[in-house]
N, C-alpha and C. Protein backbone atom coordinates (compact mmCIF):
# COMPACT_ATOMS: atom_id res chain seq x y z
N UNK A 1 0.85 -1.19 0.00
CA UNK A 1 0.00 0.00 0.00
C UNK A 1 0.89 1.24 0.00
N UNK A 2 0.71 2.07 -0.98
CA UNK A 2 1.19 3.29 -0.70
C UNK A 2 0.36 4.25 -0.09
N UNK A 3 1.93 4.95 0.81
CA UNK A 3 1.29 5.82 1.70
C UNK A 3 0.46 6.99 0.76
N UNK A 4 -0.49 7.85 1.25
CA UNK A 4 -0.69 8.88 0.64
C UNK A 4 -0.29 10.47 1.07
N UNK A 5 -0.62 11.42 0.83
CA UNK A 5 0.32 12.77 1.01
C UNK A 5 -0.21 12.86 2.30
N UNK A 6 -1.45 12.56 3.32
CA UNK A 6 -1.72 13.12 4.81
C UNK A 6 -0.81 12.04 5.42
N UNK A 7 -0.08 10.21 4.98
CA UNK A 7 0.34 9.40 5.71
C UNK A 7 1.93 9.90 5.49
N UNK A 8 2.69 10.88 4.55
CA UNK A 8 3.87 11.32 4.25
C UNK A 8 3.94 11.70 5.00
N UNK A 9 3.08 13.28 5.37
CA UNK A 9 3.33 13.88 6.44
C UNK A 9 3.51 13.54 7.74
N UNK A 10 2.91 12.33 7.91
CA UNK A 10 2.63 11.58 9.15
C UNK A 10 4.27 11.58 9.85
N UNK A 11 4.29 10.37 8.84
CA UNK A 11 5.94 9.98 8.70
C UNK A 11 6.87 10.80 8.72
N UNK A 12 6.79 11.75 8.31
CA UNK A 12 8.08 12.83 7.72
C UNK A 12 8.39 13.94 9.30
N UNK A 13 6.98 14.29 9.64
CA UNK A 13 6.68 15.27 10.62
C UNK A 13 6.76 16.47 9.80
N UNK A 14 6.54 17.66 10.53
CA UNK A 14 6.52 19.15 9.79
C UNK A 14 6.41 19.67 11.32
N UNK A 15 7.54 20.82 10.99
CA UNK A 15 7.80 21.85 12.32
C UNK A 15 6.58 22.74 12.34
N UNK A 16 5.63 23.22 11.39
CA UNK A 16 4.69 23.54 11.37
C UNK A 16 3.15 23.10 11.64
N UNK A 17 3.18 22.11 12.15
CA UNK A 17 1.89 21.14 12.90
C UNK A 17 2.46 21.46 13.87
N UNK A 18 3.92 22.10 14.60
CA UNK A 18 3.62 22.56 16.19
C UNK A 18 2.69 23.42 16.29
N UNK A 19 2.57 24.46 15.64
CA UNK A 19 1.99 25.80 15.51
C UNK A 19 0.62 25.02 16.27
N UNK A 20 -0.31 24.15 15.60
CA UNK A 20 -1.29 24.23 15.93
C UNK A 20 -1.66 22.98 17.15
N UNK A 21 -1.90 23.43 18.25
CA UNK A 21 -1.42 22.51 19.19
C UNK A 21 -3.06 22.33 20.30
N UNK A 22 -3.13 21.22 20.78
CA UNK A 22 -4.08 20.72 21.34
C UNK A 22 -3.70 20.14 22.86
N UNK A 23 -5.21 20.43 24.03
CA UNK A 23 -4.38 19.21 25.07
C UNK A 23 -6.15 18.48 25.46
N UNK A 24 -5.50 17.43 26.02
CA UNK A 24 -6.96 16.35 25.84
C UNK A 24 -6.61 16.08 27.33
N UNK A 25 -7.94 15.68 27.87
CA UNK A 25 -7.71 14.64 29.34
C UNK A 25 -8.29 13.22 29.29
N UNK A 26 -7.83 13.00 29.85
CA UNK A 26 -8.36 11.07 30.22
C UNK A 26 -7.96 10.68 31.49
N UNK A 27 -8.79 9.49 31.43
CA UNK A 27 -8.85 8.87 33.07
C UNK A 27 -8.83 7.31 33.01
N UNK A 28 -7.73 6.73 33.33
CA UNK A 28 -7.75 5.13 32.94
C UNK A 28 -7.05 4.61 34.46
N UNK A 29 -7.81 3.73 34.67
CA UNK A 29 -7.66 2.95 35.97
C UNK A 29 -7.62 3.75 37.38
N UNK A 30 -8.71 4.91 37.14
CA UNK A 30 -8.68 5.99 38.35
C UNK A 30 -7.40 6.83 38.16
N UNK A 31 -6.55 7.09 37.56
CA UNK A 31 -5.67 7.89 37.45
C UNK A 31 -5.94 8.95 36.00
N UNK A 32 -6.51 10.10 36.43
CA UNK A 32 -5.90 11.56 35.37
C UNK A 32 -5.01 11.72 34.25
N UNK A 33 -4.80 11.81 33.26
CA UNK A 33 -3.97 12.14 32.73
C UNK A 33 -4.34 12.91 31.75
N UNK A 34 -2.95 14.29 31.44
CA UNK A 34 -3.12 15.25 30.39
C UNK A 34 -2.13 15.19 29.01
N UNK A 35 -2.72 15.47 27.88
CA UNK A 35 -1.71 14.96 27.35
C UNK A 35 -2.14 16.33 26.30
N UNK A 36 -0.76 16.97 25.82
CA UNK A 36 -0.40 17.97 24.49
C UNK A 36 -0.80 17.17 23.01
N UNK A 37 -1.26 17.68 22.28
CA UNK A 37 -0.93 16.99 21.12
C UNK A 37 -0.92 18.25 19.57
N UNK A 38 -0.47 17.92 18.61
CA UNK A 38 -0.75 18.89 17.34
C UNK A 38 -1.10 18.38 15.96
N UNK A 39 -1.70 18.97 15.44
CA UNK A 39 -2.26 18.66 14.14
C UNK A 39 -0.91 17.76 13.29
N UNK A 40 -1.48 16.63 12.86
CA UNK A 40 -0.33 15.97 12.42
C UNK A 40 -0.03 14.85 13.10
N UNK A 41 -0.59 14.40 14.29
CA UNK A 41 -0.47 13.55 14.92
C UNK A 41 -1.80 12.33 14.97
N UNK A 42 -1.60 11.15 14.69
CA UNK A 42 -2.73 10.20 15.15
C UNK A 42 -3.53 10.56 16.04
N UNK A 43 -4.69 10.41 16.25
CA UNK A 43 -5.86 10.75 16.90
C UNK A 43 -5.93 12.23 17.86
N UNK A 44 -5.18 13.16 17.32
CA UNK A 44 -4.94 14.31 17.78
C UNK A 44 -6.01 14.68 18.87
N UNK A 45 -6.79 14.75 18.42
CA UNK A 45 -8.06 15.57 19.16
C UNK A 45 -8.90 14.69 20.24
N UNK A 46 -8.59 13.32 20.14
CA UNK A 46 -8.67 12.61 21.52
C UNK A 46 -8.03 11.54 21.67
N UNK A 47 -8.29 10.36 22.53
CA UNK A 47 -7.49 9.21 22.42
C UNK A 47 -8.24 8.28 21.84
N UNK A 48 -7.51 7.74 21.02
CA UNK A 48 -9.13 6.78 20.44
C UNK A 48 -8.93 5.71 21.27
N UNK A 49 -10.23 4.99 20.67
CA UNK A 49 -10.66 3.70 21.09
C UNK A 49 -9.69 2.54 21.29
N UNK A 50 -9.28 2.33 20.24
CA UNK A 50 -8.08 1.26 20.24
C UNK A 50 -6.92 1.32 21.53
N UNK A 51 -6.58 2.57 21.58
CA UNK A 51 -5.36 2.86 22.45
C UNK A 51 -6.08 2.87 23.94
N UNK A 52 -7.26 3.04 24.22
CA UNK A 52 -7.90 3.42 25.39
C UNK A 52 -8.17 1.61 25.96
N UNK A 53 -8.44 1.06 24.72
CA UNK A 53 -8.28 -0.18 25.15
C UNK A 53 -7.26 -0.82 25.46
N UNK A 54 -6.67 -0.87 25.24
CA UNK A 54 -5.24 -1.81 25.10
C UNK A 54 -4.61 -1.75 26.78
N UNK A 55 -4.95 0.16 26.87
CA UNK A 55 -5.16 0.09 28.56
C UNK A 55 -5.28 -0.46 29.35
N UNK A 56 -6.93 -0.48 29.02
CA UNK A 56 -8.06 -0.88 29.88
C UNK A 56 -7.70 -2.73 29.71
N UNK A 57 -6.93 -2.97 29.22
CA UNK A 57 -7.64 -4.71 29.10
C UNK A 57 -6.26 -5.28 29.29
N UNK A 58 -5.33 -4.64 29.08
CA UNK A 58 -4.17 -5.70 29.13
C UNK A 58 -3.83 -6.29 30.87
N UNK A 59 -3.14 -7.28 30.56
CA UNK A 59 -3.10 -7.76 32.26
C UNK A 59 -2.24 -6.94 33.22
N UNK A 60 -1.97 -7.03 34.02
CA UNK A 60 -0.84 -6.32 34.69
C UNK A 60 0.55 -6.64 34.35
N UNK A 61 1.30 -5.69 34.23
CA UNK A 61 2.62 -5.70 33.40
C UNK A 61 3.47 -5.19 34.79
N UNK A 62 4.72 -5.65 34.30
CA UNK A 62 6.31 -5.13 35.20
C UNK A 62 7.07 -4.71 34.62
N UNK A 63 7.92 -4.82 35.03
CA UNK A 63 9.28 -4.06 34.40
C UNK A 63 9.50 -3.31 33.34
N UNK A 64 9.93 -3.70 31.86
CA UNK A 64 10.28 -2.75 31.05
C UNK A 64 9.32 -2.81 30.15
N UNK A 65 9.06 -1.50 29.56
CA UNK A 65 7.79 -1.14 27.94
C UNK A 65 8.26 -0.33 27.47
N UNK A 66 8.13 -1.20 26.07
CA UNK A 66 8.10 -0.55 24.78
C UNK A 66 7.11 -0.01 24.04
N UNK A 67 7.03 1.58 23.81
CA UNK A 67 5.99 1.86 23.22
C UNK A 67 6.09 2.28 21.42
N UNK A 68 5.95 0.94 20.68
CA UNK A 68 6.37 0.93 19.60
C UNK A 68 5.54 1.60 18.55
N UNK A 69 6.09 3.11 17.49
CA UNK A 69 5.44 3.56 17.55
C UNK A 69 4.07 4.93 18.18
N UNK A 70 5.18 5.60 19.09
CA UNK A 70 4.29 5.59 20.49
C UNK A 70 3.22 7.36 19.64
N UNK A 71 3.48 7.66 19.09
CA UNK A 71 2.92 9.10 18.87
C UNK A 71 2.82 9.61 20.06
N UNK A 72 2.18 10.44 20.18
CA UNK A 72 2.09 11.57 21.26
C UNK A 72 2.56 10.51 22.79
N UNK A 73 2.22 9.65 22.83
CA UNK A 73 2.84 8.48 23.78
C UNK A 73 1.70 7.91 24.97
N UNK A 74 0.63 7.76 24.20
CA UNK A 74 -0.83 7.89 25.20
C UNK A 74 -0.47 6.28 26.21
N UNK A 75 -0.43 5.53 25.14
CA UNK A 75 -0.34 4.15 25.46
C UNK A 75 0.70 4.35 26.70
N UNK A 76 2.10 4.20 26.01
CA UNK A 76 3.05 3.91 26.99
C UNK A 76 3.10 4.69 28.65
N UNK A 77 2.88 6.06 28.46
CA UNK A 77 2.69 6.89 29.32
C UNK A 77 1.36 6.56 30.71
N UNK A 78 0.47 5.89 29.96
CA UNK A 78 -0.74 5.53 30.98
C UNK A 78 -0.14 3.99 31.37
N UNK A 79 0.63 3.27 31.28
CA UNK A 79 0.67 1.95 31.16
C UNK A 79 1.91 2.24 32.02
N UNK A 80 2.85 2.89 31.82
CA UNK A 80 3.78 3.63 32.99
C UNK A 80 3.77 3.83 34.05
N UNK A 81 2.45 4.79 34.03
CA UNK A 81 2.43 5.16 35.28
C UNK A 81 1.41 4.31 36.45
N UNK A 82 0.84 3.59 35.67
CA UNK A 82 -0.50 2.92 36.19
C UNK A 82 0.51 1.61 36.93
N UNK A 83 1.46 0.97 36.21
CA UNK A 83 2.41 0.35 36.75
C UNK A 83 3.38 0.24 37.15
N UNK A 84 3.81 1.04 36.94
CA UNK A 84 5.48 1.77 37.62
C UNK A 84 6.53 1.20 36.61
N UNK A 85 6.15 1.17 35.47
CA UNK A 85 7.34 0.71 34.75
C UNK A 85 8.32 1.65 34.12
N UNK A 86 9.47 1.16 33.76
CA UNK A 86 10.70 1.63 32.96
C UNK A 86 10.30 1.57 31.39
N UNK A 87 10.25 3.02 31.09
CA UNK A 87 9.17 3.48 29.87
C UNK A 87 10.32 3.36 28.62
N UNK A 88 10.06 3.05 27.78
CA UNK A 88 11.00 3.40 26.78
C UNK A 88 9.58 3.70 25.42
N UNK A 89 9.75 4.85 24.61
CA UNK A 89 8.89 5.48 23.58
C UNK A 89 9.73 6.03 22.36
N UNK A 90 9.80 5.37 21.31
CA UNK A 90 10.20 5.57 19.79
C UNK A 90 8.99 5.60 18.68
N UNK A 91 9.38 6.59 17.91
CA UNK A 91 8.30 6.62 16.80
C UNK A 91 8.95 7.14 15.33
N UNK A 92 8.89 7.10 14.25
CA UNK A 92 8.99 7.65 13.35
C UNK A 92 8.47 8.78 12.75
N UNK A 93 8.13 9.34 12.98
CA UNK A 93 7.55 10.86 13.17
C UNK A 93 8.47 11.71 14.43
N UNK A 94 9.15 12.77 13.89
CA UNK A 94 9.57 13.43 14.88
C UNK A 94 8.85 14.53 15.73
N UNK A 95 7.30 14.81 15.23
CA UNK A 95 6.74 15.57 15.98
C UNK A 95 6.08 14.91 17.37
N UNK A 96 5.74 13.67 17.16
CA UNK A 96 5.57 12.39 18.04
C UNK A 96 6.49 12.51 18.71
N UNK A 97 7.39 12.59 18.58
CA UNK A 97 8.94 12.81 20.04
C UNK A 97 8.86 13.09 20.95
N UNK A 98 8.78 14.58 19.86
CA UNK A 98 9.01 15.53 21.10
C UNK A 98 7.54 15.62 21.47
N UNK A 99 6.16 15.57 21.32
CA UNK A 99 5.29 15.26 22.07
C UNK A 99 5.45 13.84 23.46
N UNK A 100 5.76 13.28 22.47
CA UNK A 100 5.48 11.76 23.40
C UNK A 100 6.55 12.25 24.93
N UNK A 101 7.98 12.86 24.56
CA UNK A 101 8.98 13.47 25.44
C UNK A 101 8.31 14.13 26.79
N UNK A 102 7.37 15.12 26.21
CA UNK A 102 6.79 16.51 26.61
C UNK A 102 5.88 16.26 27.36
N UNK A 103 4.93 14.89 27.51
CA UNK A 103 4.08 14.37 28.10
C UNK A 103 4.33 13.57 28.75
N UNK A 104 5.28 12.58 28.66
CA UNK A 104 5.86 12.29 29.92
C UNK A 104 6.16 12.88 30.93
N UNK A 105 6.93 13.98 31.29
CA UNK A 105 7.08 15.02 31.77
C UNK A 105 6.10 15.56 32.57
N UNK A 106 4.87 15.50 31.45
CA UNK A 106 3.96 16.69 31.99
C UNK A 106 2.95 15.41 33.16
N UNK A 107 2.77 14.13 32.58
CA UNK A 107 2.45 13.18 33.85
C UNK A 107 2.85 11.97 34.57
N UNK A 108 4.49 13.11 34.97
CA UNK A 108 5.16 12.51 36.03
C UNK A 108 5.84 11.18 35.90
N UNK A 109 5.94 11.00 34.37
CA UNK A 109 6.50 9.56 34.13
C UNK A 109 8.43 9.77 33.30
N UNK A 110 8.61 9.07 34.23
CA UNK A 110 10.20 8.76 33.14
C UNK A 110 10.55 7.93 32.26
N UNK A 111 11.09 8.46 30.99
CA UNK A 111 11.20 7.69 29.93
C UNK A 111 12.04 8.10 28.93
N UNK A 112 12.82 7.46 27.99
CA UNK A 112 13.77 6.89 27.29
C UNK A 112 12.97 7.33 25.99
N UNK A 113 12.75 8.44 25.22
CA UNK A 113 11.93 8.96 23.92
C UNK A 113 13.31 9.29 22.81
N UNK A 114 12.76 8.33 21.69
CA UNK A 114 13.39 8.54 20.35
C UNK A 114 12.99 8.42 19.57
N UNK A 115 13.66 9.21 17.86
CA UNK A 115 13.37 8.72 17.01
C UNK A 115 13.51 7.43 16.77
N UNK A 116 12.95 6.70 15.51
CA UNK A 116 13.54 5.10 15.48
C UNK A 116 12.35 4.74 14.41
N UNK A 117 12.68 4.47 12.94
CA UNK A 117 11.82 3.83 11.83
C UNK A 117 12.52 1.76 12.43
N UNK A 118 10.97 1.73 12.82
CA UNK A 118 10.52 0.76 13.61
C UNK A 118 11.71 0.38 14.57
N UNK A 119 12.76 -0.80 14.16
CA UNK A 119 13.78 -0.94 15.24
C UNK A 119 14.71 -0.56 15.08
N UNK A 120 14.73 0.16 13.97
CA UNK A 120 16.20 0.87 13.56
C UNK A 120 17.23 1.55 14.86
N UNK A 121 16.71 1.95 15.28
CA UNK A 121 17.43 2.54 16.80
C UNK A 121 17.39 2.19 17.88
N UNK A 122 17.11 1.00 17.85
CA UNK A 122 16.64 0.44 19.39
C UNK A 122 17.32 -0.65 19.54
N UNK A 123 18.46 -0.95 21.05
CA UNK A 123 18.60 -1.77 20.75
C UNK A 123 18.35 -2.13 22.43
N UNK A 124 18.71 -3.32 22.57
CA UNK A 124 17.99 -4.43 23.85
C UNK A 124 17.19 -4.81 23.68
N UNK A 125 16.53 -5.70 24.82
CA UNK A 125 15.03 -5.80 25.06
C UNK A 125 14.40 -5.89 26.34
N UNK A 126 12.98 -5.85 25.94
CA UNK A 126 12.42 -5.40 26.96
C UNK A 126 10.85 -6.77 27.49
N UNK A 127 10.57 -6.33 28.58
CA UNK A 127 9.82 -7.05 29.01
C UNK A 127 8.20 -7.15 28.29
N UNK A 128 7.89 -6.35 27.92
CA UNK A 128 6.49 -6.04 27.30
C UNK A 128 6.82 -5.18 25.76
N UNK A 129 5.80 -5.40 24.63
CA UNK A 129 6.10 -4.21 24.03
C UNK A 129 4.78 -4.29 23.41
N UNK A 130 4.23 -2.92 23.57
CA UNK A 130 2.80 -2.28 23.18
C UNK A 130 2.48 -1.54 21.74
N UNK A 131 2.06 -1.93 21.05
CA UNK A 131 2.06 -1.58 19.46
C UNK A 131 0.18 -1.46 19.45
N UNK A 132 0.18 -0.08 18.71
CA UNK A 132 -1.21 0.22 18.11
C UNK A 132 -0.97 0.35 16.68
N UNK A 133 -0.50 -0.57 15.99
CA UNK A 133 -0.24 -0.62 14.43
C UNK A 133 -0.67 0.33 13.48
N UNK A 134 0.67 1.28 12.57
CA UNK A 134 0.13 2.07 11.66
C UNK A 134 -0.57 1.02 10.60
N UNK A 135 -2.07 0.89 10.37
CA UNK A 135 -2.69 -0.01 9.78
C UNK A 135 -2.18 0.38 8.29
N UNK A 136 -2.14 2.06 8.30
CA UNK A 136 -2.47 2.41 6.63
C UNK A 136 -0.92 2.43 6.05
N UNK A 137 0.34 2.22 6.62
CA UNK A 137 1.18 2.10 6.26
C UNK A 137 1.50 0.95 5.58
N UNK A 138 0.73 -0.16 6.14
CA UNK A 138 0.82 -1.43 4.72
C UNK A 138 0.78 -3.01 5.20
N UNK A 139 0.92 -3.86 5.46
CA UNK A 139 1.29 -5.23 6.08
C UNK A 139 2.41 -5.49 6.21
N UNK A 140 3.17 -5.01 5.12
CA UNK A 140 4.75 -5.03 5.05
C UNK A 140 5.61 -4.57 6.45
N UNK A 141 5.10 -3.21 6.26
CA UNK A 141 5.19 -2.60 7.63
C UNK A 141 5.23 -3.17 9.28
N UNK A 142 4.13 -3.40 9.29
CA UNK A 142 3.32 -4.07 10.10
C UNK A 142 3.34 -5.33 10.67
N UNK A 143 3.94 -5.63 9.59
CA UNK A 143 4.32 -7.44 9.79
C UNK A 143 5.55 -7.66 10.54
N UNK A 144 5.91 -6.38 9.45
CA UNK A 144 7.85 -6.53 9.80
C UNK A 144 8.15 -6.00 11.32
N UNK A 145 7.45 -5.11 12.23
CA UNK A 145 7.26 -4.56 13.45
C UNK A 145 6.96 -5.87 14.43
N UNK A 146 5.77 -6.94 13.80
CA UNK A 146 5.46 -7.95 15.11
C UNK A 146 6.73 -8.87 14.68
N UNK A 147 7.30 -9.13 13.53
CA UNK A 147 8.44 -9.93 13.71
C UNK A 147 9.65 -9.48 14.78
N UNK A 148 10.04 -8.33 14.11
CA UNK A 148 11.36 -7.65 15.18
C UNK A 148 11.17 -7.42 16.44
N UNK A 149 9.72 -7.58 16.49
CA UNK A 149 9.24 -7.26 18.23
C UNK A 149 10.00 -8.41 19.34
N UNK A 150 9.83 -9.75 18.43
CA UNK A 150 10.02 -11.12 18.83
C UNK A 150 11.83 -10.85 19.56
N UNK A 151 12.46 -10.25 18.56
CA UNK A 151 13.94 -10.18 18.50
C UNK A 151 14.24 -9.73 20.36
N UNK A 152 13.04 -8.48 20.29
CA UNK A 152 13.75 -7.74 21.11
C UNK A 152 12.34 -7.74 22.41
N UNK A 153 12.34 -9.06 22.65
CA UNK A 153 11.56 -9.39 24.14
C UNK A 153 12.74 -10.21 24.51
N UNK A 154 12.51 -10.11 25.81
CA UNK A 154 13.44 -10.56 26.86
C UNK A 154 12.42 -12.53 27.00
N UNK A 155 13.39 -12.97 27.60
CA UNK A 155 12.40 -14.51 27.50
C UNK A 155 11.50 -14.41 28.33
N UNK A 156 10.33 -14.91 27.89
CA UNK A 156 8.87 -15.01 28.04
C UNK A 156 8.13 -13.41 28.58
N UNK A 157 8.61 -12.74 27.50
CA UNK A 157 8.09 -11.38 27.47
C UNK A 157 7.05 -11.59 26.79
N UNK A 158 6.34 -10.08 26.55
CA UNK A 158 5.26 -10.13 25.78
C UNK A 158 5.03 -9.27 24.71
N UNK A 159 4.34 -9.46 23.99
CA UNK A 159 3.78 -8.13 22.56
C UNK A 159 2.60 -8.22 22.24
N UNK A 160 2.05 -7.27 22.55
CA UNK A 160 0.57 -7.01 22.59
C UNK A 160 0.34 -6.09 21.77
N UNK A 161 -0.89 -6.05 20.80
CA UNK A 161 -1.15 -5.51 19.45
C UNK A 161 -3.03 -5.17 19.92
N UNK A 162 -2.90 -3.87 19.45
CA UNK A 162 -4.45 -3.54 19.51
C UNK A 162 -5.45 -3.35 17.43
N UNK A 163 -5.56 -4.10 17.35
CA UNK A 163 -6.60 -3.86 15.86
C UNK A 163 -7.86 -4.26 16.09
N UNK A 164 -8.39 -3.42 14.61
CA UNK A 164 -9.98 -3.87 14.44
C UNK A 164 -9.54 -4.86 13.52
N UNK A 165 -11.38 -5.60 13.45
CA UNK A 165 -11.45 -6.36 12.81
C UNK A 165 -11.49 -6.01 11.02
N UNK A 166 -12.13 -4.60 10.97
CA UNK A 166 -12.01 -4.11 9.65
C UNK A 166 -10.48 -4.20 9.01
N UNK A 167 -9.71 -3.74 9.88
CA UNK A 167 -7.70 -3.27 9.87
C UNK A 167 -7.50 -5.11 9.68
N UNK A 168 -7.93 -5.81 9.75
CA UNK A 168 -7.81 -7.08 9.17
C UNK A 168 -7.10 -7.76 10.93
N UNK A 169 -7.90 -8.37 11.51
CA UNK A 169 -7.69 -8.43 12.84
C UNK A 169 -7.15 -9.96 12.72
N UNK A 170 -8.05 -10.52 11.56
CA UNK A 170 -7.97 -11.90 11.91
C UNK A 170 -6.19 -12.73 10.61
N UNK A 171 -5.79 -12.06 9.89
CA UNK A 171 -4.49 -12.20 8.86
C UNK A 171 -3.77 -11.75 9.95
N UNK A 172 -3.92 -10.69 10.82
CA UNK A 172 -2.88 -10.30 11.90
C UNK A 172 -2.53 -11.42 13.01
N UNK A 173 -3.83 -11.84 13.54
CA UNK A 173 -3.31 -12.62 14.33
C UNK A 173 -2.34 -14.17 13.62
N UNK A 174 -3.07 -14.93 12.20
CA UNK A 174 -2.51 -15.62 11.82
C UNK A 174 -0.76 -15.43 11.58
N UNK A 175 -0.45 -14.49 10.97
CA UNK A 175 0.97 -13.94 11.26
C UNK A 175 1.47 -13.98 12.71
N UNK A 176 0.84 -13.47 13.82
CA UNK A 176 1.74 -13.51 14.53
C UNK A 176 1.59 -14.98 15.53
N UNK A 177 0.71 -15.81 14.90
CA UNK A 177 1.15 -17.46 15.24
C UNK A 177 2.21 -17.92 14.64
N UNK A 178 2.39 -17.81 13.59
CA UNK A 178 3.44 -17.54 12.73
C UNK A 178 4.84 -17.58 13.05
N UNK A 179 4.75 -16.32 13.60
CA UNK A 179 6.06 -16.08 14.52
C UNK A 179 6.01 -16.37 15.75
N UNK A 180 5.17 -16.23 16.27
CA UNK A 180 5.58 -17.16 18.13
C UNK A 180 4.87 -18.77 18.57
N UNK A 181 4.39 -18.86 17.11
CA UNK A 181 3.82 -20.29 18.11
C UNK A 181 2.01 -19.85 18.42
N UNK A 182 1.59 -20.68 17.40
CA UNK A 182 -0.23 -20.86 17.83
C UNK A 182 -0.96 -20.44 19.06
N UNK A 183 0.02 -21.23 20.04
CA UNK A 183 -0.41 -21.43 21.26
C UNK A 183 0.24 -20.33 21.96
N UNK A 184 1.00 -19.52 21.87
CA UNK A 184 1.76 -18.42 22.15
C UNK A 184 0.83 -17.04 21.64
N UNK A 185 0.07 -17.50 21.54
CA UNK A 185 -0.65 -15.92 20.97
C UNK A 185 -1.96 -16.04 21.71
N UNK A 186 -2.41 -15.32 22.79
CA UNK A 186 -3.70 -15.06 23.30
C UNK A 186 -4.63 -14.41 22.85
N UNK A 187 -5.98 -14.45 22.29
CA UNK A 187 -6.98 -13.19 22.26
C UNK A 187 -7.15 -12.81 23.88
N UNK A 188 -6.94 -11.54 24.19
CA UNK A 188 -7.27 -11.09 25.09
C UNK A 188 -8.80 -10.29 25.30
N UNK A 189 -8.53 -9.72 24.05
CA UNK A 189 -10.12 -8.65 24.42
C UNK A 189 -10.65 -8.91 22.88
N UNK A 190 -11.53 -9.36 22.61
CA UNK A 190 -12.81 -9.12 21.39
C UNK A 190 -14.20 -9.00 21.45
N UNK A 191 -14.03 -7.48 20.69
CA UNK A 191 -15.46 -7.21 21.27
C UNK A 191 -15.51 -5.77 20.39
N UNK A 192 -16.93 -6.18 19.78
CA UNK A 192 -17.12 -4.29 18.88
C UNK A 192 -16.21 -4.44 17.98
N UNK A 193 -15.88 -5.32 17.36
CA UNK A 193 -14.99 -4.89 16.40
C UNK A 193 -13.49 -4.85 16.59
N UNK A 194 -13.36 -4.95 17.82
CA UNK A 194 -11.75 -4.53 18.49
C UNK A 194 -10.96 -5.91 18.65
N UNK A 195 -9.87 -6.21 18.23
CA UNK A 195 -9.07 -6.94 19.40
C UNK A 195 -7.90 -6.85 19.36
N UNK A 196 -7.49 -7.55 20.56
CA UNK A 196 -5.86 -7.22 21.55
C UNK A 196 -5.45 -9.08 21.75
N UNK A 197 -4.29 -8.88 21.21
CA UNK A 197 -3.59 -10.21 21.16
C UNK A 197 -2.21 -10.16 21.84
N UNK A 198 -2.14 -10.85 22.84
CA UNK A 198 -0.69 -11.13 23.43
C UNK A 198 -0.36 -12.47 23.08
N UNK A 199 1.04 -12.03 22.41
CA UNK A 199 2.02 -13.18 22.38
C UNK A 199 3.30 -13.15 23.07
N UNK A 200 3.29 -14.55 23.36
CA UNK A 200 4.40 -14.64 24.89
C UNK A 200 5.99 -15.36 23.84
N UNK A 201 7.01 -14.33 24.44
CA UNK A 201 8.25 -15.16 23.63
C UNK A 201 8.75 -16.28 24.67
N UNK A 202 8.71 -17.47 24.68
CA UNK A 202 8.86 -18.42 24.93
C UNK A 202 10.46 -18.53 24.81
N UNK A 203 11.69 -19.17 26.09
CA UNK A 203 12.55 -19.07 26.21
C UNK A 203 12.90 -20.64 24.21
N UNK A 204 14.05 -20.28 23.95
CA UNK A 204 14.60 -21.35 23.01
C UNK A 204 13.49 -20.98 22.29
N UNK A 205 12.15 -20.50 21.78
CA UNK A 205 11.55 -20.75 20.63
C UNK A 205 12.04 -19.67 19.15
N UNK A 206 12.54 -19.81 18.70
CA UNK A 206 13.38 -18.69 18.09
C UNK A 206 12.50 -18.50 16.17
N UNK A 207 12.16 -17.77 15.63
CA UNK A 207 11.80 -17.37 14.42
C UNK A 207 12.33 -18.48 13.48
């Protein structure tokens, strides 16, 4: 799929989508949060659905997250602080950065914010990693993100993916049996159209 000229921009960023700047509130698991955002950014003007879920439904997490992808950094930032984890947030978009940066900050969370076209800049791994998939960027994309995810979980970490069923929910999950093992891939939440799949990297099971 090629991108089109609003998904360029996406990608590319423009110092001029600071100019026009937004702040939203939310409330997930009894805790507040405020978050900046600007024209040019995924779901600018609130948090959508997908990301609000992935929240709301995933199990309780520890130690380290990856927020792959993170835009303004809704996911990682609420999932942070709600658990006390060691945040790490990369995106390909540089206006996403320095948002995702700027909001950490602003609710009280510490974190590790970079550029990075998917794992290009990242290296270790981590205990969890949280992906709300750029759908319109392609499968290629997309695919290639839940593979490298595998690389860079620590043993019997996790990667959890939020799609609809329209965004092709059910080719997604078959792929990522694919790569971790049938039985390694949980539906966690389906419902409305939505679902959230954790797959567990299993120590020795290797790609």
């Amino acid at each position: 799929m090629n991108r089109d000229d609003t998904l360029n921009h996406y990608f590319t960023g423009s110092a001029s989508a600071l100019e026009n700047k937004n702040s939203l509130s939310h409330s997930a698991c009894g805790i507040d949060f405020t978050f900046k955002t600007c024209t040019g950014l995924f779901s600018f003007e609130r948090i959508d659905r997908a990301s609000a879920l992935m929240v709301e439904r995933l199990p309780e997490l520890s130690g380290s997250l990856l927020d792959l992808g993170c835009g303004y950094g809704c996911i990682g930032i609420m999932l942070a602080k709600i658990y006390d984890l060691k945040l790490t947030m990369t995106d390909v978009n540089q206006n996403a950065v320095i948002y995702a940066a700027k909001n950490a900050s602003l609710n009280g969370v510490k974190s590790e914010t970079f550029y990075s076209d998917g794992f290009l800049n990242i290296a270790g791994a981590f205990d969890s990693i949280a992906v709300n998939p750029p759908i319109h960027a392609g499968k290629g994309v997309t695919y290639r993100m839940y593979g490298e995810s595998k690389k860079h979980l620590n043993p019997n970490g996790s990667l959890y993916i939020v799609i609809q069923k329209k965004h092709g929910a059910e080719s997604a999950h078959g792929e990522l049996a694919k790569i971790f093992g049938g039985s390694n891939v949980e539906t966690i939440y389906k419902k409305k159209g939505y679902h959230i799949y954790g797959c567990v990297n299993l120590p020795g099971d290797e790609i």
